[in-house]
N, C-alpha and C. Protein backbone atom coordinates (compact mmCIF):
# COMPACT_ATOMS: atom_id res chain seq x y z
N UNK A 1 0.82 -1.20 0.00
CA UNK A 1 0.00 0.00 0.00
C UNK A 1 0.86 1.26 0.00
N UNK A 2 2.04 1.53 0.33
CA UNK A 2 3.03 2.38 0.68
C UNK A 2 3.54 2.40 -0.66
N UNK A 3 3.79 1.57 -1.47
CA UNK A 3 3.95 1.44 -3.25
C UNK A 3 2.77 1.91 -4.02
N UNK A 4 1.95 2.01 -3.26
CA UNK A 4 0.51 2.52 -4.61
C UNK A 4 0.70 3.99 -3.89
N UNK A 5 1.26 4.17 -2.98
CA UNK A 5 1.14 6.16 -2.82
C UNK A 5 2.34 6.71 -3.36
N UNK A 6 2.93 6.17 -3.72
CA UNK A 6 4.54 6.58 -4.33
C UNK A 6 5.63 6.92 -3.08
N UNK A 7 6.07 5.43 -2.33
CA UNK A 7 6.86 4.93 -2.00
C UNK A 7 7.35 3.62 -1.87
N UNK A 8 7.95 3.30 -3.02
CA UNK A 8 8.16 2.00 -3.40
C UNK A 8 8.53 0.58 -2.08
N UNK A 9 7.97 0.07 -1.89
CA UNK A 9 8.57 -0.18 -0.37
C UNK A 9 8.12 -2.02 -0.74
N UNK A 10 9.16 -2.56 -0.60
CA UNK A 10 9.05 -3.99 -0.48
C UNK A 10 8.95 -4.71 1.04
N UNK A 11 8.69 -5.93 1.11
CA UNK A 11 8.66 -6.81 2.38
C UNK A 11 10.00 -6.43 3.42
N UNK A 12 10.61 -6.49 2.65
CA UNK A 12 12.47 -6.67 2.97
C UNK A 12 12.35 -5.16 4.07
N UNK A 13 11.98 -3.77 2.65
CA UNK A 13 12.09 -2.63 3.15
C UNK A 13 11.34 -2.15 4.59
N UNK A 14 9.83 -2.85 4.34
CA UNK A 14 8.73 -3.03 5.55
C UNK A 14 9.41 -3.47 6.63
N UNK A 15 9.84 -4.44 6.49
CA UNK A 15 10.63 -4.82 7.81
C UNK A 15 11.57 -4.40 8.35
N UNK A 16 12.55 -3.68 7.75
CA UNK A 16 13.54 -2.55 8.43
C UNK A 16 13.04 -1.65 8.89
N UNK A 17 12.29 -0.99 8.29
CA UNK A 17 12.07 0.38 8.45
C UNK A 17 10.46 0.53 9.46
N UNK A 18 9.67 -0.66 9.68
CA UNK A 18 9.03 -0.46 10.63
C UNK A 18 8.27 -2.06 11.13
N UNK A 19 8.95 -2.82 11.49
CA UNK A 19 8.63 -4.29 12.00
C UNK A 19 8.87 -3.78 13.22
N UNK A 20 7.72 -3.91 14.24
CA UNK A 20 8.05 -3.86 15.59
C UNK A 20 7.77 -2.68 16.15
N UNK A 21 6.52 -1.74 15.08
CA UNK A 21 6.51 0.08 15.73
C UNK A 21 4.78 0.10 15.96
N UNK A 22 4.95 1.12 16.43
CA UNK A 22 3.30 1.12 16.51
C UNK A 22 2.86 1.54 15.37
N UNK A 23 1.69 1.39 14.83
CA UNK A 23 1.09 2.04 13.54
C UNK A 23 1.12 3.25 12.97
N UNK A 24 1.01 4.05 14.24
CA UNK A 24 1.02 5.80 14.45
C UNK A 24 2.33 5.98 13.49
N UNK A 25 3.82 5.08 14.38
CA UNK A 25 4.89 5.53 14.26
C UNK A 25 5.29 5.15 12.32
N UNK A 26 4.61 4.02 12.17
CA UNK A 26 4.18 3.61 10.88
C UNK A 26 4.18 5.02 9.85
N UNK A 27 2.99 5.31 10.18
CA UNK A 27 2.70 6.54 9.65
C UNK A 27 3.29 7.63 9.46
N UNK A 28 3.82 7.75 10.28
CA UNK A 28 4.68 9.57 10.46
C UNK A 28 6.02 8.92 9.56
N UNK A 29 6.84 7.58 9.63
CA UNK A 29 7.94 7.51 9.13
C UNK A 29 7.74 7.29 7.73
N UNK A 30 6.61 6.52 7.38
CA UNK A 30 6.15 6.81 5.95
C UNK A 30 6.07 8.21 5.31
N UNK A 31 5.35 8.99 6.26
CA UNK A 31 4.93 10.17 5.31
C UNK A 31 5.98 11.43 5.31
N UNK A 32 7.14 10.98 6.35
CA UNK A 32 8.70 11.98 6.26
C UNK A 32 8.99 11.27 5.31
N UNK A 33 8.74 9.81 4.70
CA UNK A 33 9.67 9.30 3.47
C UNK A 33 9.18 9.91 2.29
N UNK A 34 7.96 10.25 1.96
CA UNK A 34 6.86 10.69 1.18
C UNK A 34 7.48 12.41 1.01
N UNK A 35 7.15 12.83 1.73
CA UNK A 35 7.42 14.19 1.89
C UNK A 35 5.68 14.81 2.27
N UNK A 36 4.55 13.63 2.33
CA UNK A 36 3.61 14.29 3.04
C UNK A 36 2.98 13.18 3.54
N UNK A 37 1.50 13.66 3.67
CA UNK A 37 0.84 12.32 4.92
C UNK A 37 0.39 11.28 4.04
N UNK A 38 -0.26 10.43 4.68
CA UNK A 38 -1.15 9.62 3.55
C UNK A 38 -2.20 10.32 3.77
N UNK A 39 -3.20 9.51 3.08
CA UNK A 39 -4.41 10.27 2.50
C UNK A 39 -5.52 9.70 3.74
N UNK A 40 -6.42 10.52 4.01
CA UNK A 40 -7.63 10.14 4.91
C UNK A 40 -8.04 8.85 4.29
N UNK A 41 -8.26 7.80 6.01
CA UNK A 41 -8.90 6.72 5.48
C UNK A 41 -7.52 5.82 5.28
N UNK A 42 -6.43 6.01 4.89
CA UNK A 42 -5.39 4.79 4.63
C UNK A 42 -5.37 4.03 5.33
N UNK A 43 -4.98 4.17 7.06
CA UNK A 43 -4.93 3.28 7.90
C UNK A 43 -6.48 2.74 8.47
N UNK A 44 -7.00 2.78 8.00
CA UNK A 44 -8.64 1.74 7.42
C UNK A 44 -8.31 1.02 6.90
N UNK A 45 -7.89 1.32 5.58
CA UNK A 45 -8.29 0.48 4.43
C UNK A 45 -6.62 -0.73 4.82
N UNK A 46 -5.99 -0.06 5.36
CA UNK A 46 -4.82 -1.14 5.52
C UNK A 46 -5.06 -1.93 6.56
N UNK A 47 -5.68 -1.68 7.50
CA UNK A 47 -6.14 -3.04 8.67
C UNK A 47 -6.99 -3.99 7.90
N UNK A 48 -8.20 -2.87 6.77
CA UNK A 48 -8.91 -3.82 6.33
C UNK A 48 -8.23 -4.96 5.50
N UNK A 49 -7.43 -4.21 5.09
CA UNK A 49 -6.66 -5.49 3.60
C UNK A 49 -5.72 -6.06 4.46
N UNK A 50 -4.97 -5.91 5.84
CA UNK A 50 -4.38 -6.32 6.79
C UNK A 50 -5.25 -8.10 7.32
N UNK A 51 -6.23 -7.86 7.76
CA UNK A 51 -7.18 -8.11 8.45
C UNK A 51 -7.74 -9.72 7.10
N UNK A 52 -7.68 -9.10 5.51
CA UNK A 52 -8.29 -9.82 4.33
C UNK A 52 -6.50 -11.05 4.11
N UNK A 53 -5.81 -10.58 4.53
CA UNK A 53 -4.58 -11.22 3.93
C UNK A 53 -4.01 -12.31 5.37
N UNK A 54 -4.77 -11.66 7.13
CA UNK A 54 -4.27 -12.87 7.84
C UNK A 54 -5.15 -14.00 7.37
N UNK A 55 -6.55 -13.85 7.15
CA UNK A 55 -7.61 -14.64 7.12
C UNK A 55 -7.51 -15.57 5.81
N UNK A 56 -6.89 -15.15 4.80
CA UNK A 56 -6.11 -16.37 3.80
C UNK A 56 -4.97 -16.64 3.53
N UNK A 57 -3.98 -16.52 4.69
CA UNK A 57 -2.88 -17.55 5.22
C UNK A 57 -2.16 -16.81 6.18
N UNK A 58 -2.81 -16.40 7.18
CA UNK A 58 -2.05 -16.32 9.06
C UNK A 58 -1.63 -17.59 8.88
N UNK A 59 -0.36 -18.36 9.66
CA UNK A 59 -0.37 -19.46 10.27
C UNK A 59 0.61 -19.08 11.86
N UNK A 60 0.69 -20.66 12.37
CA UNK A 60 1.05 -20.07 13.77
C UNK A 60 2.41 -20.61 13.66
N UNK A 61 3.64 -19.27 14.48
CA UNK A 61 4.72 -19.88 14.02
C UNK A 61 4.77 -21.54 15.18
N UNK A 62 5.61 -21.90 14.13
CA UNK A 62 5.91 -23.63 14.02
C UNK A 62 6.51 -23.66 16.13
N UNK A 63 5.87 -24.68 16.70
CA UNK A 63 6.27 -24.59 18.02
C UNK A 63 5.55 -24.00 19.03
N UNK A 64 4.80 -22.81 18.48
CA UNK A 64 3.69 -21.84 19.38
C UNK A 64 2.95 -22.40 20.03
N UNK A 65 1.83 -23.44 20.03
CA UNK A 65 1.07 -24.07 20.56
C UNK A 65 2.09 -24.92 21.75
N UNK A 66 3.05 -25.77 20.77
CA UNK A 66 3.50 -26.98 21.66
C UNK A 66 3.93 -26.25 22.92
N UNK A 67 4.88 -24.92 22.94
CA UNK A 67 5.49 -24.23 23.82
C UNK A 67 4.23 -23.32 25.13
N UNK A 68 3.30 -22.60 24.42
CA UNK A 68 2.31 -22.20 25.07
C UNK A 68 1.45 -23.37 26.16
N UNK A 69 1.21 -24.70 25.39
CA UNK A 69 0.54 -25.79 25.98
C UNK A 69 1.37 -26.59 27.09
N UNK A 70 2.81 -26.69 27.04
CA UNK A 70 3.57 -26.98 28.02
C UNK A 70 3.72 -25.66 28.84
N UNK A 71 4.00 -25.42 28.83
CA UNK A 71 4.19 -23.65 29.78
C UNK A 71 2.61 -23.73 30.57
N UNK A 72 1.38 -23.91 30.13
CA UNK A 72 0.51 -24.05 31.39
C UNK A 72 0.37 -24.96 31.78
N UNK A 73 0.55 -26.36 30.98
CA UNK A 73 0.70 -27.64 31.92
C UNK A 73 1.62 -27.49 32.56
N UNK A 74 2.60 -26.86 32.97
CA UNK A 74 3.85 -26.98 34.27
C UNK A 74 3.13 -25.41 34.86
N UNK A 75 2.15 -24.93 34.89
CA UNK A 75 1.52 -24.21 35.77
C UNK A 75 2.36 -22.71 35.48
N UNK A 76 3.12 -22.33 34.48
CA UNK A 76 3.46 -21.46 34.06
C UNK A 76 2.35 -20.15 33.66
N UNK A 77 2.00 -18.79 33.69
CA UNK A 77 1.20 -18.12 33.14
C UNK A 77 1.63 -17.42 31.75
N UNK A 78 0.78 -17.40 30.77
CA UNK A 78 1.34 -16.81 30.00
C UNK A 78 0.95 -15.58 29.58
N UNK A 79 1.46 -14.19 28.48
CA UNK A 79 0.08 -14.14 27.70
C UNK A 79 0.68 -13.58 26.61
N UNK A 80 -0.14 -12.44 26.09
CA UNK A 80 1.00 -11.78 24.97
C UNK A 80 0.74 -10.15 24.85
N UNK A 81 1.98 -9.83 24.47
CA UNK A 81 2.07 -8.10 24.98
C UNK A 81 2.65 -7.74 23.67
N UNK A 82 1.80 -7.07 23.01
CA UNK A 82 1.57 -6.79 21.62
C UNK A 82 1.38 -5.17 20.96
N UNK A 83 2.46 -4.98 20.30
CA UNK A 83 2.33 -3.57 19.95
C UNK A 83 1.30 -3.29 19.36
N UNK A 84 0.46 -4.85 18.17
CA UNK A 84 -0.85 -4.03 17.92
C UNK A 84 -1.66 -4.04 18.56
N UNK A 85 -3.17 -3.65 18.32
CA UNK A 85 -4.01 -3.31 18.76
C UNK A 85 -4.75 -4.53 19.33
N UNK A 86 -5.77 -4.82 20.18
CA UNK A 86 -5.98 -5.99 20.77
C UNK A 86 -7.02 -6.82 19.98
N UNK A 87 -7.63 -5.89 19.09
CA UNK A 87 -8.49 -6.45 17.86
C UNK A 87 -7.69 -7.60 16.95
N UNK A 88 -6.42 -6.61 16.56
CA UNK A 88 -5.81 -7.60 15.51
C UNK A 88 -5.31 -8.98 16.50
N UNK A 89 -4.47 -9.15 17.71
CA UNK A 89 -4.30 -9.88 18.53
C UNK A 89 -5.31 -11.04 18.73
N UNK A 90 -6.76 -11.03 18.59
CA UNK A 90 -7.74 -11.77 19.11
C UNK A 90 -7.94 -12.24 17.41
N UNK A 91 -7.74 -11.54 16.51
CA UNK A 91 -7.96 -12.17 15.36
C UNK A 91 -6.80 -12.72 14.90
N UNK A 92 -5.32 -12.31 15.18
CA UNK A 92 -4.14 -13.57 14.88
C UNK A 92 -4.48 -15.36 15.59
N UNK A 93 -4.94 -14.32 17.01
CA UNK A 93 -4.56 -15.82 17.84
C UNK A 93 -5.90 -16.93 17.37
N UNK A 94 -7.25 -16.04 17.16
CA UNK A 94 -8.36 -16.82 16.45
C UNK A 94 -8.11 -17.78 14.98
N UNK A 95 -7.31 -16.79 14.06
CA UNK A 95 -7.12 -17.42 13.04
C UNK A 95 -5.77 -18.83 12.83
N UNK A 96 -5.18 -18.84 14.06
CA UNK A 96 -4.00 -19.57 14.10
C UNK A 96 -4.03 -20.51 15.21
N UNK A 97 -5.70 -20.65 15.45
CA UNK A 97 -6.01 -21.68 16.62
C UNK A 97 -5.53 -21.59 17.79
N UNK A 98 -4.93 -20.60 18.40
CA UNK A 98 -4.17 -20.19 19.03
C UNK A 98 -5.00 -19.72 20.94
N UNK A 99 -5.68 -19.33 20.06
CA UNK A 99 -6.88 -18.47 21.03
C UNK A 99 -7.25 -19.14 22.56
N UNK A 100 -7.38 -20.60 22.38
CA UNK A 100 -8.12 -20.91 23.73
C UNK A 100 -6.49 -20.76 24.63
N UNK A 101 -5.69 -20.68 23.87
CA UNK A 101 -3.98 -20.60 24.98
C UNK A 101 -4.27 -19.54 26.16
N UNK A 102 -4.74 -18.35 25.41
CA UNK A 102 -4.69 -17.21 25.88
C UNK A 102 -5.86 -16.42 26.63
N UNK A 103 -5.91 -16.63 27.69
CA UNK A 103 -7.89 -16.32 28.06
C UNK A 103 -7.15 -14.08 27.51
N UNK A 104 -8.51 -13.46 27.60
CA UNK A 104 -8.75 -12.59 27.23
C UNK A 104 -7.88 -11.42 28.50
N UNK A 105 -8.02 -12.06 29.52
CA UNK A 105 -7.06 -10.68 30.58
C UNK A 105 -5.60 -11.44 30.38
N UNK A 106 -5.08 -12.22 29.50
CA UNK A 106 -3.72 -11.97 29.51
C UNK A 106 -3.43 -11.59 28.41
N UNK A 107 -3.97 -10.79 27.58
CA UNK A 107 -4.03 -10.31 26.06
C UNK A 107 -3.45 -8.41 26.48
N UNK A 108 -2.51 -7.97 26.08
CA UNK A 108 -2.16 -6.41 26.68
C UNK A 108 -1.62 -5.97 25.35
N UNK A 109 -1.99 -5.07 25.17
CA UNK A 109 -1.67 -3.90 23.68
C UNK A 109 -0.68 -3.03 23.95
N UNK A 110 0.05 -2.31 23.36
CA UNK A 110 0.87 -1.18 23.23
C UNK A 110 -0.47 -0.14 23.65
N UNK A 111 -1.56 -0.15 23.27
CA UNK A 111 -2.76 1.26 23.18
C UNK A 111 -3.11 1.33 24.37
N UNK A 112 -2.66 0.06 25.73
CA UNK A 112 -3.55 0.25 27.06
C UNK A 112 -1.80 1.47 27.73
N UNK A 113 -0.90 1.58 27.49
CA UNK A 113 0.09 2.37 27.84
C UNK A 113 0.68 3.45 27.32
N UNK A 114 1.26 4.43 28.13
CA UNK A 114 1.45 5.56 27.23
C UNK A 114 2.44 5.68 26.09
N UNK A 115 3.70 4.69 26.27
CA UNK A 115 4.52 4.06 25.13
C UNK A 115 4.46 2.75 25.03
N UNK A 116 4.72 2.85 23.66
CA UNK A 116 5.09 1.38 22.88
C UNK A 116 6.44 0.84 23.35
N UNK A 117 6.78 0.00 22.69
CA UNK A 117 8.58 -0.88 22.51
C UNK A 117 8.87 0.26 21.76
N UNK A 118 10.12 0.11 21.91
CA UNK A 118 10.81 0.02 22.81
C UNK A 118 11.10 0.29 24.53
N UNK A 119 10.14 1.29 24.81
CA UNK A 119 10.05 1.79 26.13
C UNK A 119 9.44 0.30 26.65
N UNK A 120 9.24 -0.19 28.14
CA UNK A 120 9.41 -0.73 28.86
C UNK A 120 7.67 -0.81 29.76
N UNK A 121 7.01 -0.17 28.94
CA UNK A 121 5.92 0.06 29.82
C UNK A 121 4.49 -0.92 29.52
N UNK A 122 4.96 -1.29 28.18
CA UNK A 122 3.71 -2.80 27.73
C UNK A 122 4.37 -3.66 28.69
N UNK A 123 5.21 -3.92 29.07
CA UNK A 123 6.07 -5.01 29.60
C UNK A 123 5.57 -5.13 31.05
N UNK A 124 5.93 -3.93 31.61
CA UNK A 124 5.77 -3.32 33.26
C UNK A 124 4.08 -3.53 33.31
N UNK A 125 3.36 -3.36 32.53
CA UNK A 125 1.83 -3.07 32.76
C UNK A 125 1.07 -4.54 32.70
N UNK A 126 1.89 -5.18 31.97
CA UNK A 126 1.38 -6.79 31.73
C UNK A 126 1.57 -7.44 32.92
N UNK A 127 2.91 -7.63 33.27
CA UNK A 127 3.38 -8.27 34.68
C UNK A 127 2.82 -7.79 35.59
N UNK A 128 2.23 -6.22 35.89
CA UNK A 128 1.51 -5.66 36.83
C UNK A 128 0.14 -6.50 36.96
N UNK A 129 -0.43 -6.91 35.88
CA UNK A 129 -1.66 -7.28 35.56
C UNK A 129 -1.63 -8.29 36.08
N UNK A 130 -1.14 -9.27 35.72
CA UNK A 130 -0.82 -11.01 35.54
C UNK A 130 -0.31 -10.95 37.16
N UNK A 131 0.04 -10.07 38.49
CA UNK A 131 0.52 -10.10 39.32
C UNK A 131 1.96 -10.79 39.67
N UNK A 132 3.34 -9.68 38.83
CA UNK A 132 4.18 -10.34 38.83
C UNK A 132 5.34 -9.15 38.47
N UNK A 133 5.92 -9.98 39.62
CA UNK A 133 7.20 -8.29 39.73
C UNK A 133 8.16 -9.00 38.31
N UNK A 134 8.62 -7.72 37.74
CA UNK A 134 9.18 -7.69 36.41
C UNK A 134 10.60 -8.82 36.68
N UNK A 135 11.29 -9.25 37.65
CA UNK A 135 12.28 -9.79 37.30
C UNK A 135 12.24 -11.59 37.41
N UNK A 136 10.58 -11.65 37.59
CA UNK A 136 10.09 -12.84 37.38
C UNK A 136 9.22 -13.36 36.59
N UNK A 137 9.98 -12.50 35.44
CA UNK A 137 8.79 -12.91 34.00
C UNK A 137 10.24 -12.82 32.76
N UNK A 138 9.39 -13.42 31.75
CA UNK A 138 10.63 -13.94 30.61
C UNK A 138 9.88 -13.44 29.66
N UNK A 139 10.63 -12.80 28.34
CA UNK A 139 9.86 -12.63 27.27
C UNK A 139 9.83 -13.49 25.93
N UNK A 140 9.21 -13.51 25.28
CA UNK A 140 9.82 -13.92 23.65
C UNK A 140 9.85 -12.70 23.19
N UNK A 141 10.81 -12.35 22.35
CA UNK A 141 10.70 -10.87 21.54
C UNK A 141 11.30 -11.93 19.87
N UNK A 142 10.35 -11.02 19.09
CA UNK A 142 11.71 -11.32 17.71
C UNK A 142 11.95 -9.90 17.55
N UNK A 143 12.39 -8.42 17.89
CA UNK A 143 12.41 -7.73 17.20
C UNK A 143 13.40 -6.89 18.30
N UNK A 144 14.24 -6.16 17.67
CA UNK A 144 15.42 -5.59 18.63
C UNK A 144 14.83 -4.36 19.50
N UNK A 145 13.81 -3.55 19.00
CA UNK A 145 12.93 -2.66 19.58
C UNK A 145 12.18 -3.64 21.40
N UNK A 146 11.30 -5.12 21.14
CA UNK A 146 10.96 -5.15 21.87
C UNK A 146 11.46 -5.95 22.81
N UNK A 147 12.74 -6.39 22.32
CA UNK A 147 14.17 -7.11 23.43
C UNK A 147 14.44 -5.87 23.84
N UNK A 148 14.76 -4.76 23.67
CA UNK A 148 14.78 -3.51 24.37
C UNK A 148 14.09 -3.43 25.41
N UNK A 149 12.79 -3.09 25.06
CA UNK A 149 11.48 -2.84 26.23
C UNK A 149 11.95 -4.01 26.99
N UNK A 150 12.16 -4.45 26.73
CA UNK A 150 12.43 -6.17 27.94
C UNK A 150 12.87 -6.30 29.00
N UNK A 151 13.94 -6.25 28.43
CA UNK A 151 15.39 -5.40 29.56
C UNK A 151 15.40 -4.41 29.74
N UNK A 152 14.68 -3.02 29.60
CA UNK A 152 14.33 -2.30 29.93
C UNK A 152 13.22 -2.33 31.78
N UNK A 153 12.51 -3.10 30.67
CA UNK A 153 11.50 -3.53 32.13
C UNK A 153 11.94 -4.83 33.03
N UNK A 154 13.52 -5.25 32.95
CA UNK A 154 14.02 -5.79 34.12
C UNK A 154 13.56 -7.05 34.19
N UNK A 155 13.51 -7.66 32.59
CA UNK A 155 13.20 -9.09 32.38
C UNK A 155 13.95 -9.64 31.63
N UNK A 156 14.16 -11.38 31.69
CA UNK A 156 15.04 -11.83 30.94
C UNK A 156 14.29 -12.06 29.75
N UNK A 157 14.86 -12.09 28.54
CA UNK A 157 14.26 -12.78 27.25
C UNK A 157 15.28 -13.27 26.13
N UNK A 158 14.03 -14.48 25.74
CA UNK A 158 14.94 -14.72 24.39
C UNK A 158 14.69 -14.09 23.21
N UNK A 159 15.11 -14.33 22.39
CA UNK A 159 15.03 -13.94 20.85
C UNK A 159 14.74 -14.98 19.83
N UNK A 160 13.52 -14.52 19.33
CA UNK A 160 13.15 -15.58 18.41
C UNK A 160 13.40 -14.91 16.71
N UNK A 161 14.89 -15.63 16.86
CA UNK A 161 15.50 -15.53 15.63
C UNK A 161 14.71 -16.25 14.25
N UNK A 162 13.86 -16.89 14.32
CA UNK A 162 13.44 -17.15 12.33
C UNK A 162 13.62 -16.23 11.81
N UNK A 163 13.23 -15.24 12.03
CA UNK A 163 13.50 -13.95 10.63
C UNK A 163 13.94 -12.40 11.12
N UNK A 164 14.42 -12.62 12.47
CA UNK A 164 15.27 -11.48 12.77
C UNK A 164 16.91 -12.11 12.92
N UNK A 165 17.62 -11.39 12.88
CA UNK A 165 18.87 -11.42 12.57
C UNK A 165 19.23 -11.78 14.16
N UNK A 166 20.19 -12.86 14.42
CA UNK A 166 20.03 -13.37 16.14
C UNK A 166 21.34 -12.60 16.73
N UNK A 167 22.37 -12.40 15.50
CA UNK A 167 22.55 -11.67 16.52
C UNK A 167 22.71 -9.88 17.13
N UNK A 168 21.54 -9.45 15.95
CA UNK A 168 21.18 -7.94 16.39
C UNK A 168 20.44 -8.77 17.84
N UNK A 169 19.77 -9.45 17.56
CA UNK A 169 18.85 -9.86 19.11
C UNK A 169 19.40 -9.92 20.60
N UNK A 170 20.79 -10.72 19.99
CA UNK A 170 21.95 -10.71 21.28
C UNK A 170 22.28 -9.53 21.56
N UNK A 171 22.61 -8.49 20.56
CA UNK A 171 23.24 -7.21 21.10
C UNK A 171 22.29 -6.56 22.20
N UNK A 172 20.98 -6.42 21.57
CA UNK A 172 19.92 -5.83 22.26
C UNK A 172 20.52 -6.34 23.74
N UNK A 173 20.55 -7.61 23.89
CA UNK A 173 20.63 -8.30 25.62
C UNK A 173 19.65 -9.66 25.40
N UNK A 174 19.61 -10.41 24.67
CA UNK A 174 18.51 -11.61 24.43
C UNK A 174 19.08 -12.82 24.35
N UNK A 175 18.87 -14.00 24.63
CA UNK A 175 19.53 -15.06 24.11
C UNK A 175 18.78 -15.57 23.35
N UNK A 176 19.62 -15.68 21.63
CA UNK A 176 18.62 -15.81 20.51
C UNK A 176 18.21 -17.61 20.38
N UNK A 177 17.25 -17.74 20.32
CA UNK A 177 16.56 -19.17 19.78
C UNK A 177 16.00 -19.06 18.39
N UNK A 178 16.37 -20.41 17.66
CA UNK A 178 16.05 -19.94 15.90
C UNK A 178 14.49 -21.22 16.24
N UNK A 179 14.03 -21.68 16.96
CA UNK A 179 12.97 -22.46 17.21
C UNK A 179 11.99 -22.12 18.95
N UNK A 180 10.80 -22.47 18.60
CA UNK A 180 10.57 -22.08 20.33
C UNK A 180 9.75 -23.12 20.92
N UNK A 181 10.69 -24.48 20.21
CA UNK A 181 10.53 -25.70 20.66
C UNK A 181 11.97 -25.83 21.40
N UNK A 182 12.88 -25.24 21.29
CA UNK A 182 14.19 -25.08 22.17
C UNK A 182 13.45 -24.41 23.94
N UNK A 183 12.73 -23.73 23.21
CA UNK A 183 12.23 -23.05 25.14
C UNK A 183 11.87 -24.11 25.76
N UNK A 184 10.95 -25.24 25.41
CA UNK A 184 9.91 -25.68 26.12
C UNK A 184 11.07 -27.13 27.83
N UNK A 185 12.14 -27.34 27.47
CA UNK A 185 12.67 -28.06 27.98
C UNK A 185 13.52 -26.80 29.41
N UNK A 186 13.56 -25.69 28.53
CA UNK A 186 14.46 -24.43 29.63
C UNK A 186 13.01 -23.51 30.59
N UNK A 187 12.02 -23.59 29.91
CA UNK A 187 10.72 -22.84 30.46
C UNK A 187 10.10 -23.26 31.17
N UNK A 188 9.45 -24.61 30.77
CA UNK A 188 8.56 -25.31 31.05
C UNK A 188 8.92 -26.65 32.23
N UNK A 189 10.44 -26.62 32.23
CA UNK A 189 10.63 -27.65 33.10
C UNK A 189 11.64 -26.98 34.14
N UNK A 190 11.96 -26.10 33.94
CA UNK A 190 12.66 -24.42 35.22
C UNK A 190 11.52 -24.39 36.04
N UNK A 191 10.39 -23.70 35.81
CA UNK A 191 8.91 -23.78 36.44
C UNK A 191 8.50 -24.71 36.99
N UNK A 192 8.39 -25.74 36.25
CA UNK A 192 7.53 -27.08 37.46
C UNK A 192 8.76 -27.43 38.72
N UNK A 193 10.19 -27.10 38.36
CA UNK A 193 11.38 -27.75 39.53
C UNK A 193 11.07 -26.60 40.63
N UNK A 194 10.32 -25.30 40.25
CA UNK A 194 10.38 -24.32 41.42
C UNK A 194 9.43 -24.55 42.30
């Protein structure tokens, strides 16, 4: 959509230049690339065609379930702390079978806090929620912005390297995993020995 307003922008480019931002921030860095805004209505029509493209092929990354489903059988809590909005969240985790993992109060947005990731405060507000001081919670991040917020908010995390670079992930402060069937033996069986 950023190619039909005249800024040529591929997958590759999408993902540098804003994998891991809030939408807002989406916007403003698009339209300094542009030299103006987009047009009323864009960020509509892009959730909508957002929204048309999970629903004929979201899938869940490979391991998600197995790792989520061991993590509460060893009495682990989980949930997910998500820069988008909690709409798109309930429709990833719906469309990727994902959903019954996650009851609805462990679902937290970037929009319930006053910053996004990198800042530290989706992080701090989740663990607040879930009743849990920050240096007893672990994250998954794939993105060097929200391994930031992480360690920021005084938690350990890994890095889920498939398609971020593992070791920008390490620099951040993460220990990168290229699978998150590697967690389930360090997560899930740390927890039940405590």
């Amino acid at each position: 959509m950023l190619t039909e307003q005249g800024l040529p922008t591929t997958l590759a480019d999408a993902k540098a230049a804003y994998q891991g931002k809030l939408l807002a921030e989406v916007l403003e860095g698009a339209g300094r690339r542009l030299g103006r805004s987009l047009p009323e209505g864009w960020l509509g029509e892009y959730e909508r065609r957002r929204a048309q493209a999970f629903e004929a092929g979201l899938r869940p990354i490979p391991g998600a379930a197995e790792l989520a489903g061991a993590l509460l059988w060893a009495g682990v809590q989980i949930c997910v702390a998500s820069q988008g909005r909690l709409e798109k969240t309930r429709l990833s985790l719906s469309l990727t079978g994902l959903d019954g993992l996650f009851a609805d109060s462990a679902r937290f947005s970037a929009d319930q806090v006053p910053r996004g990731k990198p800042h530290p405060d989706l992080f701090l507000f989740a663990a607040a929620s879930m009743g849990f001081e920050p240096a007893g919670c672990v994250v998954i991040e794939d993105t060097a912005g929200g391994v930031r917020a992480a360690r920021s908010a005084g938690m350990d995390v890994f890095g889920y390297a498939a398609e971020t670079d593992a070791g920008v992930l390490a620099q951040e402060g993460a220990r990168p995993v290229t699978t998150l069937l590697e967690l389930i033996p360090v997560l899930a069986v740390a927890d039940a020995e405590a």
